[in-house]
Protein backbone atom coordinates (compact mmCIF):
# COMPACT_ATOMS: atom_id res chain seq x y z
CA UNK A 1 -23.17 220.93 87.21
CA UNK A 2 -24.07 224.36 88.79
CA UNK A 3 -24.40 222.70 92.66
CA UNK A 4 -21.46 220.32 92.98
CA UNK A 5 -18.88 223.72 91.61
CA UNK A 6 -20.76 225.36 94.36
CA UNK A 7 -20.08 223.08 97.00
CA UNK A 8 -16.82 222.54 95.68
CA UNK A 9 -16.07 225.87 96.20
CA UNK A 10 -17.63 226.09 100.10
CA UNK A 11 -15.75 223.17 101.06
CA UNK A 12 -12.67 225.05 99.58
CA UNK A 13 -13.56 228.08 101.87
CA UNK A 14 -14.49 225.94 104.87
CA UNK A 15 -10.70 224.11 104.71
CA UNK A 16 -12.52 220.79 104.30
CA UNK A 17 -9.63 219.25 101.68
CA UNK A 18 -10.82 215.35 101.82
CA UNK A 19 -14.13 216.61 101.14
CA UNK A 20 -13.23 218.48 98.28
CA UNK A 21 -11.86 215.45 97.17
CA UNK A 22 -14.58 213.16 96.67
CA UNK A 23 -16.13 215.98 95.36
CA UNK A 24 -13.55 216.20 92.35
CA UNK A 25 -14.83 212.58 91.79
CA UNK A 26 -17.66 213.27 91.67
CA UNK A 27 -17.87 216.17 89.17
CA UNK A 28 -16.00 214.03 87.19
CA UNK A 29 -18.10 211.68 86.86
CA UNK A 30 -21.19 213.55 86.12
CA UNK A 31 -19.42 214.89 83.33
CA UNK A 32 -18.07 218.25 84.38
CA UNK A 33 -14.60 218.98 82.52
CA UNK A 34 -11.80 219.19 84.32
CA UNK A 35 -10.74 222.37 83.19
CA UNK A 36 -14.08 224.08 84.52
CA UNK A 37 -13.53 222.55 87.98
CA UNK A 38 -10.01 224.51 87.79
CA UNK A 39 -11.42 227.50 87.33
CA UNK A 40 -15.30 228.06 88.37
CA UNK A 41 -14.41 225.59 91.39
CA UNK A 42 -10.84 226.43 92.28
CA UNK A 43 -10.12 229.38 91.16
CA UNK A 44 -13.32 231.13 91.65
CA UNK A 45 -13.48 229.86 95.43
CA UNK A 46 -9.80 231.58 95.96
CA UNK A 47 -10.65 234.95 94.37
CA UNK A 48 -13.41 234.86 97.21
CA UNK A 49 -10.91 233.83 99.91
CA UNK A 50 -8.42 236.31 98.69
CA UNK A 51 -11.35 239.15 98.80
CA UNK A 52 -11.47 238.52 102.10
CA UNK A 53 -8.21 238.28 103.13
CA UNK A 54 -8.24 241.69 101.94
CA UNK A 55 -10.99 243.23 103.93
CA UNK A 56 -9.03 241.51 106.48
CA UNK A 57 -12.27 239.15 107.51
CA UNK A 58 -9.93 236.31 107.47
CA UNK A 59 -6.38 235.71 108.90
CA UNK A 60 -3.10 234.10 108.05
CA UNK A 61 -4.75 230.43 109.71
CA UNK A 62 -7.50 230.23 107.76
CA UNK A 63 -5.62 230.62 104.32
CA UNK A 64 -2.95 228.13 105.39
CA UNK A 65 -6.33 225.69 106.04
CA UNK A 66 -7.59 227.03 102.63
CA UNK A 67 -4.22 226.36 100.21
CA UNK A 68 -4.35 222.80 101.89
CA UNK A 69 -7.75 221.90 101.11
CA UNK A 70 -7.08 223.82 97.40
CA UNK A 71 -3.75 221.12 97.39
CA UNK A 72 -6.19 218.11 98.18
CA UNK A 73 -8.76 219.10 95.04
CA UNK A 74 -5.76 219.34 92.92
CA UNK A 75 -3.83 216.08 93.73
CA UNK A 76 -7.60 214.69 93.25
CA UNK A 77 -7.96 216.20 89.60
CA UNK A 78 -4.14 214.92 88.55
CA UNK A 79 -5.18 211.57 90.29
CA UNK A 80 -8.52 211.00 88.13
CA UNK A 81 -7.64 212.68 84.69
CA UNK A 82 -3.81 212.78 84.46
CA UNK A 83 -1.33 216.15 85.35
CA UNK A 84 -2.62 217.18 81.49
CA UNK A 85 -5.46 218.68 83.29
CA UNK A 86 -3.36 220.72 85.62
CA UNK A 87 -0.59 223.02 83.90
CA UNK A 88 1.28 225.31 85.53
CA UNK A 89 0.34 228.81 83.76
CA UNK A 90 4.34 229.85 84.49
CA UNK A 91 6.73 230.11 87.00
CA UNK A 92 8.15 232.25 89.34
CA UNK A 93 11.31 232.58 91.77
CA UNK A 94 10.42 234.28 95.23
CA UNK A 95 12.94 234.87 97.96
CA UNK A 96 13.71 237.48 100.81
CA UNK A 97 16.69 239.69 99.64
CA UNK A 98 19.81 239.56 101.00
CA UNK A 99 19.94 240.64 104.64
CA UNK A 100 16.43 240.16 105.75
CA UNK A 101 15.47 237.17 107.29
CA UNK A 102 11.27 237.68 107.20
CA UNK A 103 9.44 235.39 105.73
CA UNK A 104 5.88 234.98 106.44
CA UNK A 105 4.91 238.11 103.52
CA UNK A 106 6.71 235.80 101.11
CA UNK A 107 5.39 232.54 101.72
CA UNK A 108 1.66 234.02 102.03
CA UNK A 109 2.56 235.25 98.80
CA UNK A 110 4.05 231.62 97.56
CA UNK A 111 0.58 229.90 98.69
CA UNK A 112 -1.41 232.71 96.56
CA UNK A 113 0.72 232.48 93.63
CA UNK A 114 0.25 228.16 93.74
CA UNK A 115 -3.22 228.24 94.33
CA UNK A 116 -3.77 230.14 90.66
CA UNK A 117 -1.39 227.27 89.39
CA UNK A 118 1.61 229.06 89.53
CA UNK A 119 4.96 226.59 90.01
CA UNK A 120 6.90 228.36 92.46
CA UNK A 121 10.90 228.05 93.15
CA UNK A 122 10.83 229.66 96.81
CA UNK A 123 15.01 230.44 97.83
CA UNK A 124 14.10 231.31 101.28
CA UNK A 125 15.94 233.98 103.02
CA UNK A 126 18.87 236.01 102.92
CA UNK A 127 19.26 235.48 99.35
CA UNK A 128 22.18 236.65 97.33
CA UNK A 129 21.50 238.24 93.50
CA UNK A 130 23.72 235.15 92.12
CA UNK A 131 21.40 232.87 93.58
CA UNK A 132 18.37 234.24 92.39
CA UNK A 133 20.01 234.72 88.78
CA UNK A 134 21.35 230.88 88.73
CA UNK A 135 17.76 229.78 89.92
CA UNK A 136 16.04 231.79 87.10
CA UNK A 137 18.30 230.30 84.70
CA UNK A 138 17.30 227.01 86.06
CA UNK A 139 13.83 227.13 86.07
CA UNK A 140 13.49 229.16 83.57
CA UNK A 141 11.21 231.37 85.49
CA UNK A 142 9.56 233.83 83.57
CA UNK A 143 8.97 236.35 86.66
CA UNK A 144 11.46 237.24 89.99
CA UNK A 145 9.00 238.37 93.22
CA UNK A 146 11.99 239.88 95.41
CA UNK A 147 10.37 240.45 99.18
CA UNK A 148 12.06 242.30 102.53
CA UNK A 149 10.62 244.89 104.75
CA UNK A 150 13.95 246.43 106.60
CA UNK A 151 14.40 249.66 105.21
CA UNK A 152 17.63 248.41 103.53
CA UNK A 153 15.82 246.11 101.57
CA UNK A 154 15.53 248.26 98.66
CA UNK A 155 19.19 248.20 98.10
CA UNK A 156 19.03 244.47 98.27
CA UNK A 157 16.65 244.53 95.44
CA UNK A 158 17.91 247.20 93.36
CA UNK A 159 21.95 244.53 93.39
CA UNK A 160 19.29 241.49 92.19
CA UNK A 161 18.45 243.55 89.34
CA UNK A 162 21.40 244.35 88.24
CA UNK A 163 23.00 241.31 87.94
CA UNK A 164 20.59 240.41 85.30
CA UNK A 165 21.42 243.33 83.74
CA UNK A 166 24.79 242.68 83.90
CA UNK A 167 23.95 238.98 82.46
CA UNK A 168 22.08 240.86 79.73
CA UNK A 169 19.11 239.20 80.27
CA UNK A 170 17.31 242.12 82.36
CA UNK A 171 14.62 242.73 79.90
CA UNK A 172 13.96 238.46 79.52
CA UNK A 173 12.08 238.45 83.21
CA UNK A 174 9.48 240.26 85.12
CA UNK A 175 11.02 241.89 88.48
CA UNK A 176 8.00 241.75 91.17
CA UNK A 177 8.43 243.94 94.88
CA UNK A 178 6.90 244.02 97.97
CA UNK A 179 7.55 245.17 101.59
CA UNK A 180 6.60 247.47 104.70
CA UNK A 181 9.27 250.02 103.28
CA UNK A 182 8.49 249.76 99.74
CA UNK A 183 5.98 251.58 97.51
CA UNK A 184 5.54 252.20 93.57
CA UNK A 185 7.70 254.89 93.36
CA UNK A 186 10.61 253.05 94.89
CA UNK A 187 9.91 250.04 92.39
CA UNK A 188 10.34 252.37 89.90
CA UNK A 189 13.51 254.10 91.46
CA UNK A 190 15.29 251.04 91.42
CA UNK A 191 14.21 249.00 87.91
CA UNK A 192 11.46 246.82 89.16
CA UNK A 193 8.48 246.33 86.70
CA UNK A 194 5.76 246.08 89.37
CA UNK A 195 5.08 246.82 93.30
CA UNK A 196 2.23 245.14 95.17
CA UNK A 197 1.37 246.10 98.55
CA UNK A 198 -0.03 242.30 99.81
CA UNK A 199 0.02 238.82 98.88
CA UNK A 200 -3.36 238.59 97.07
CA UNK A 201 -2.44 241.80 94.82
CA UNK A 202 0.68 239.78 94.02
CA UNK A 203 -0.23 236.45 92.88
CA UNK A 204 -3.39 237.76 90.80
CA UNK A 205 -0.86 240.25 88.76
CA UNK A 206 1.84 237.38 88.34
CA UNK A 207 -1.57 235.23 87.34
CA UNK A 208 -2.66 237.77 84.76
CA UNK A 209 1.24 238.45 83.43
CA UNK A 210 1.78 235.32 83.02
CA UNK A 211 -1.65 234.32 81.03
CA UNK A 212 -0.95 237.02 78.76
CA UNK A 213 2.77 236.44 78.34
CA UNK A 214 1.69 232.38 77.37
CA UNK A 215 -1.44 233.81 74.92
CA UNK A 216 1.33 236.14 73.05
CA UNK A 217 3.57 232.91 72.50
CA UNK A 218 0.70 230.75 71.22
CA UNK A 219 0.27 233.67 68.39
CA UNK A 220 3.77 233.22 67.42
C-alpha cells in the first residue's frame, strides 16, 4: 500500500492529474481505503507543496498545476466509491472587501482551503457586508476569510463584522483576515478571530477549526 500513496503523492507534486487518476484506481483496487488515499495521498502530498510554497521554492504556476491534478484524484475517488468518500470538512465564504479589487491572495487562498476539502463560496471582489452576511446565511458557512491589501481595507473588514453583529449572529461564525496592510494586532483591533499572513497559513487553520468545530458536534 506504502508505494502506490507514494507515487500518488509525486504525481500530485509533479501536476500529473490523469496520472493520479489511474492511480486512484488502482489503490482501490488493491484494497487501500478510500479515506487513507484522502489523507496519506492527498493531503499529505499538499502539506509538502504548501511547505514549499512557503520557503518560496515554488510559485503561484506550479500550485495552480498542483490543485488541478489534486481536482483529477478527487473526481477519480467520487467516481469509483461514491461522494460518501469525499465530505467536505466545512465551509467557508471568501471575498475581497469592499473597495479592493485584488484577487490573486484570495483565490490562492480558495485553492488551499479546497485542496484540504474545504467547500468554498468565493464572492469575488468589491464585496459589500450584506452580501457576505446573505451568503453565510445561505451556505451556512461556518467561517468568513475577508481579504484586501489597500490600506483602507481594514475598515472594509471591521463594516463586515458588524453587520453580523448587528444580525446577532457575530459569535455563530469564525471571522478570518489577511492582507499586505494587515497584521494580528489589527485583527484584533477590529473583531476578527484570526490573522494569517499567506494562503497556506490560512487554509491549514480554517482545516484545523473546522475539524475541531465538527469533533465538538459529534460529542453532542
Amino acid at each position: 500500500m506504502g508505494a502506490i500513496i507514494d507515487e500518488i503523492i509525486d504525481s500530485l507534486k509533479k501536476g500529473q492529474g490523469k496520472r493520479i487518476a489511474e492511480l486512484v484506481k488502482i489503490a482501490l483496487e488493491e484494497g487501500v481505503p478510500p479515506q487513507k488515499i484522502l489523507e496519506e495521498g492527498f493531503l499529505a502530498g499538499m502539506n509538502q507543496v504548501a511547505e514549499r510554497f512557503r520557503q518560496e521554492d515554488v510559485g503561484v504556476p506550479e500550485i495552480l498545476s498542483v490543485t488541478r491534478a489534486l481536482e483529477h484524484g478527487v473526481q477519480s475517488l467520487r467516481r469509483y466509491t461514491g461522494n460518501s468518500a469525499v465530505k467536505d470538512v466545512g465551509t467557508v465564504v471568501i471575498g475581497t472587501v469592499k473597495g479592493d479589487m485584488h484577487d490573486i491572495g484570495k483565490n490562492l487562498v480558495r485553492m488551499m482551503m479546497e485542496s484540504r476539502n474545504i467547500h468554498v463560496v468565493d464572492l469575488g471582489v468589491d464585496v459589500s457586508p450584506r452580501k457576505f452576511l446573505e451568503e453565510t446565511l445561505a451556505s451556512k458557512a461556518q467561517i468568513v476569510c475577508m481579504s484586501g491589501i489597500l490600506s483602507r481595507s481594514e475598515q472594509g473588514m471591521k463594516a463586515v463584522i458588524e453587520e453580523f453583529e448587528a444580525r446577532g449572529i457575530r459569535d455563530e461564525v469564525y471571522f478570518m483576515i489577511g492582507g499586505y496592510f494587515m497584521d494580528e494586532a489589527q485583527a484584533k483591533k477590529i473583531g476578527a478571530d484570526c490573522y494569517t499572513e499567506d494562503a497556506c497559513s490560512c487554509a491549514e487553520k480554517a482545516y484545523q477549526y473546522l475539524i475541531k468545530k465538527g469533533k465538538k458536534k459529534k460529542n453532542f
